[in-house]
N, C-alpha and C. Protein backbone atom coordinates (compact mmCIF):
# COMPACT_ATOMS: atom_id res chain seq x y z
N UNK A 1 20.83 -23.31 0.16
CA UNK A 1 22.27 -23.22 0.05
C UNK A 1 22.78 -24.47 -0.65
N UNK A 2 23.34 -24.33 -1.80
CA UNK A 2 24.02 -25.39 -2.67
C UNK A 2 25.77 -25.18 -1.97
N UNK A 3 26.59 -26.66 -1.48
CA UNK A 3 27.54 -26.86 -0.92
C UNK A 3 28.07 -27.58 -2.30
N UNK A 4 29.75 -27.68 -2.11
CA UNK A 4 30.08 -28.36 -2.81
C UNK A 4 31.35 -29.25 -1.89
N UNK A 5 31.19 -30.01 -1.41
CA UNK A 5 31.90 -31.27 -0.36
C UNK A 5 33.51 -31.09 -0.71
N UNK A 6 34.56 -30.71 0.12
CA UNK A 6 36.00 -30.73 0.05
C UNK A 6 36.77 -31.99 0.92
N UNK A 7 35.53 -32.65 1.61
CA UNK A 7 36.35 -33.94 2.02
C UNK A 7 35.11 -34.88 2.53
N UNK A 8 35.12 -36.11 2.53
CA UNK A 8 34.06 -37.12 2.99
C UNK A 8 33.90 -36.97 4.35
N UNK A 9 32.90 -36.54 5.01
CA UNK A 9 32.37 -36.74 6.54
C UNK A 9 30.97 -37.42 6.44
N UNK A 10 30.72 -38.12 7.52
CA UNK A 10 29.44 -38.53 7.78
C UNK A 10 28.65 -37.44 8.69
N UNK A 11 27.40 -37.26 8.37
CA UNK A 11 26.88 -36.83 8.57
C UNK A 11 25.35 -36.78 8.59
N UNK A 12 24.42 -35.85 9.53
CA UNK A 12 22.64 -36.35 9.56
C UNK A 12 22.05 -36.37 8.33
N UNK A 13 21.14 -36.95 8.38
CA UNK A 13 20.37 -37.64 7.00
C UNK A 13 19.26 -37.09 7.35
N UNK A 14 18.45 -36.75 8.48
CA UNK A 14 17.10 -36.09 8.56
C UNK A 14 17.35 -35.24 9.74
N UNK A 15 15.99 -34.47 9.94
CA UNK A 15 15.67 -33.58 10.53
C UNK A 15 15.74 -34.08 11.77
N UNK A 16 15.68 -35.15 12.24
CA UNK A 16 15.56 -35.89 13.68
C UNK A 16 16.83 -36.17 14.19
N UNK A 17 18.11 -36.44 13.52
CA UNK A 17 19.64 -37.02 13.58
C UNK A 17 19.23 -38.53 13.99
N UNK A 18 18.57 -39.24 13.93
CA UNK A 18 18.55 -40.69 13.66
C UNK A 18 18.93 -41.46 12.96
N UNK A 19 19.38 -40.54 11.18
CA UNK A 19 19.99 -41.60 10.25
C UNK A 19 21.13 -40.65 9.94
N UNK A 20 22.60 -41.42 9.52
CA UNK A 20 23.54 -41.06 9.00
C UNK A 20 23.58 -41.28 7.53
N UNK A 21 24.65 -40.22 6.96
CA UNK A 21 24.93 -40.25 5.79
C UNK A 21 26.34 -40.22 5.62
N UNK A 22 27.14 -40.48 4.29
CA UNK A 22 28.55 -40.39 3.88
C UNK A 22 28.19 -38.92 2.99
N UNK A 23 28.85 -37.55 2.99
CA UNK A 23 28.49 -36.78 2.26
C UNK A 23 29.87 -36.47 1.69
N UNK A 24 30.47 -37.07 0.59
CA UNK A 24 31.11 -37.19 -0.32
C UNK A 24 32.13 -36.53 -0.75
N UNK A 25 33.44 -36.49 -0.63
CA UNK A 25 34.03 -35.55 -1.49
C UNK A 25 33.76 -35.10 -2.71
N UNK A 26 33.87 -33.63 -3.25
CA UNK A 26 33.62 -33.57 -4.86
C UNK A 26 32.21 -33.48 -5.35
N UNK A 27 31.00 -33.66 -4.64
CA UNK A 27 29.83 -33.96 -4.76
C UNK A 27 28.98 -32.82 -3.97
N UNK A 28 28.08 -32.37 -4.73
CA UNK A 28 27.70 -31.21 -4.55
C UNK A 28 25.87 -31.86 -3.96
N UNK A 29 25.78 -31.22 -2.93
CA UNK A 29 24.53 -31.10 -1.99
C UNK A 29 23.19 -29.96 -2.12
N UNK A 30 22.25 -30.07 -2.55
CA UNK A 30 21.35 -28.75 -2.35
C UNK A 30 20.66 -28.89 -0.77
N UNK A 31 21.36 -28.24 0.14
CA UNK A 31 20.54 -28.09 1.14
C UNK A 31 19.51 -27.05 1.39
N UNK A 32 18.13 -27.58 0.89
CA UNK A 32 16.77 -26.40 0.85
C UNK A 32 16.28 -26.50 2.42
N UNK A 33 16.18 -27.27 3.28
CA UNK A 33 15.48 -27.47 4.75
C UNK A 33 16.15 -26.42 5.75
N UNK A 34 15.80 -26.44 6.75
CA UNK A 34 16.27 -25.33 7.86
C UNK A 34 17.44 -26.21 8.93
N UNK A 35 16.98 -27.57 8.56
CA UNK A 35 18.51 -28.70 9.46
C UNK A 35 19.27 -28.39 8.35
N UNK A 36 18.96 -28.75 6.89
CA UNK A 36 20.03 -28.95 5.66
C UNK A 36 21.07 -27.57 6.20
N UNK A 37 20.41 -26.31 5.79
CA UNK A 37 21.55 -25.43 5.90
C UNK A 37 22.33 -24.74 7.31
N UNK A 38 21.58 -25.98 8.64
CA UNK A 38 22.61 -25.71 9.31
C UNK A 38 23.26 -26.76 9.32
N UNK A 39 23.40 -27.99 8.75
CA UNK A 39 24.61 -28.58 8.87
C UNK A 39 25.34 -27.97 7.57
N UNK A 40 24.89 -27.33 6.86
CA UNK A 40 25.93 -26.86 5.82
C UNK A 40 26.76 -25.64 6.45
N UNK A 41 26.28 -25.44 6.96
CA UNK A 41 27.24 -24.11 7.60
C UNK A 41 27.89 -24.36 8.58
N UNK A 42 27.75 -25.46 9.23
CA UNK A 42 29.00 -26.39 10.12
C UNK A 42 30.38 -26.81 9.24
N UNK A 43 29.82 -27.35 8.19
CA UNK A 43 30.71 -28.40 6.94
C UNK A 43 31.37 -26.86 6.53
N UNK A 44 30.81 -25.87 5.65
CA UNK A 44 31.93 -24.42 5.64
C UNK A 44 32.09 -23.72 6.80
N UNK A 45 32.26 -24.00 7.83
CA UNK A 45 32.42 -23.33 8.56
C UNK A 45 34.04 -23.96 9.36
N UNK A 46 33.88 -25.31 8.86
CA UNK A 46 34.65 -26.42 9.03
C UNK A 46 35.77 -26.49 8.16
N UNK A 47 35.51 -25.78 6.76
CA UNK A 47 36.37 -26.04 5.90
C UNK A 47 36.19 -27.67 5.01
N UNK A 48 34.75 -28.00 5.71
CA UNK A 48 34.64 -29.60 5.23
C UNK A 48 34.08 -29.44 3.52
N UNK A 49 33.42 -28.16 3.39
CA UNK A 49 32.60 -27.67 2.37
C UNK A 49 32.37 -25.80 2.00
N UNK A 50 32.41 -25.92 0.71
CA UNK A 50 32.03 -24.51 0.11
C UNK A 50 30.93 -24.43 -0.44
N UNK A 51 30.51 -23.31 -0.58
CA UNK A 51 28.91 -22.66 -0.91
C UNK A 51 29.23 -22.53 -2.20
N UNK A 52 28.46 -22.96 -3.35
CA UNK A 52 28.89 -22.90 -4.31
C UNK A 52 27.46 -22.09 -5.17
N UNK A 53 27.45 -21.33 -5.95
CA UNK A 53 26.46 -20.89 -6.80
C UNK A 53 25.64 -20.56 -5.90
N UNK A 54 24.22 -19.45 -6.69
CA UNK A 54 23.13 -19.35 -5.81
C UNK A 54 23.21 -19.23 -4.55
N UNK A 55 24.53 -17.88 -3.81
CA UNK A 55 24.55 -17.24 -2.88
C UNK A 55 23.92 -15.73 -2.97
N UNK A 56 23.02 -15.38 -2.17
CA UNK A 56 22.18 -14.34 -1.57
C UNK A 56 23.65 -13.16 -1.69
N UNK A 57 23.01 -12.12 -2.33
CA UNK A 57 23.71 -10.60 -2.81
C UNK A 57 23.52 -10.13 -1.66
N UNK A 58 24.91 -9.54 -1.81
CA UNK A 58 24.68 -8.79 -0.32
C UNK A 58 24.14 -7.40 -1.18
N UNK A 59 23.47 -6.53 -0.09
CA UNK A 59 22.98 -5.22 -0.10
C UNK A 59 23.72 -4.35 -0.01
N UNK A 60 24.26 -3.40 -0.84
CA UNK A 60 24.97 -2.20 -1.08
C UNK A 60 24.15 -1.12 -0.67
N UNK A 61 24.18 -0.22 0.33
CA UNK A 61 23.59 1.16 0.34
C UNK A 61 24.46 2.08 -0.35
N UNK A 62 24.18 3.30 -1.13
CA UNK A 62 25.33 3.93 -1.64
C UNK A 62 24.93 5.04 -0.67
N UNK A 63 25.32 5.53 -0.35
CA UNK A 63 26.15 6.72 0.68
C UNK A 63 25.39 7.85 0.55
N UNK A 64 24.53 8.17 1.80
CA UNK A 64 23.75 9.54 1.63
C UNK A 64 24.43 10.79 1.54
N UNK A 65 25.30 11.04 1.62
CA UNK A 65 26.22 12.18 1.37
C UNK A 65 27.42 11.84 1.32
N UNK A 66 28.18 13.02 0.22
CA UNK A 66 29.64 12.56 -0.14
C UNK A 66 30.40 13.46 -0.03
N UNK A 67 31.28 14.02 0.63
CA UNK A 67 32.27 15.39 0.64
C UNK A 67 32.16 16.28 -0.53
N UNK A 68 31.56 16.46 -1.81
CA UNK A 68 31.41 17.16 -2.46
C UNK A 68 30.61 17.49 -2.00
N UNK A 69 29.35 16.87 -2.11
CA UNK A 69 28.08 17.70 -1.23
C UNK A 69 27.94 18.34 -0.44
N UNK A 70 28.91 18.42 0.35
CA UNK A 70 28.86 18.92 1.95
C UNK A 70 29.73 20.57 1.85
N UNK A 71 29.33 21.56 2.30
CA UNK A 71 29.32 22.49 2.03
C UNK A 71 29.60 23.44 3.27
């Protein structure tokens, strides 16, 4: 999940929460790890950050039957 930062918060730096970070207004993050994209989904979830590019398609089923068909 690539974020793109809407206001400066500090925030974990590793997988352990032992080191802090400043994660930037305006400054865009690739979070690839399994901590990365849950603190990214805190930060949009927060409104602190948006998902920017390289979001997962959602799945369309198209419709096993349609009132014309149906008889």
């Amino acid at each position: 999940m690539k974020i793109k930062m809407n206001t400066t918060i500090k925030g974990t730096a590793n997988s352990h929460g032992t080191a802090s970070m400043d994660y930037v207004e305006g400054e865009t993050y690739d979070m690839q790890q399994d901590w990365q994209n849950d603190l990214a989904k805190v930060f949009v979830d927060n409104n602190f950050a948006q998902e920017v590019g390289g979001g997962k398609k959602k799945k369309v089923d198209a419709p096993s039957e349609t009132k014309a068909n149906k008889k």
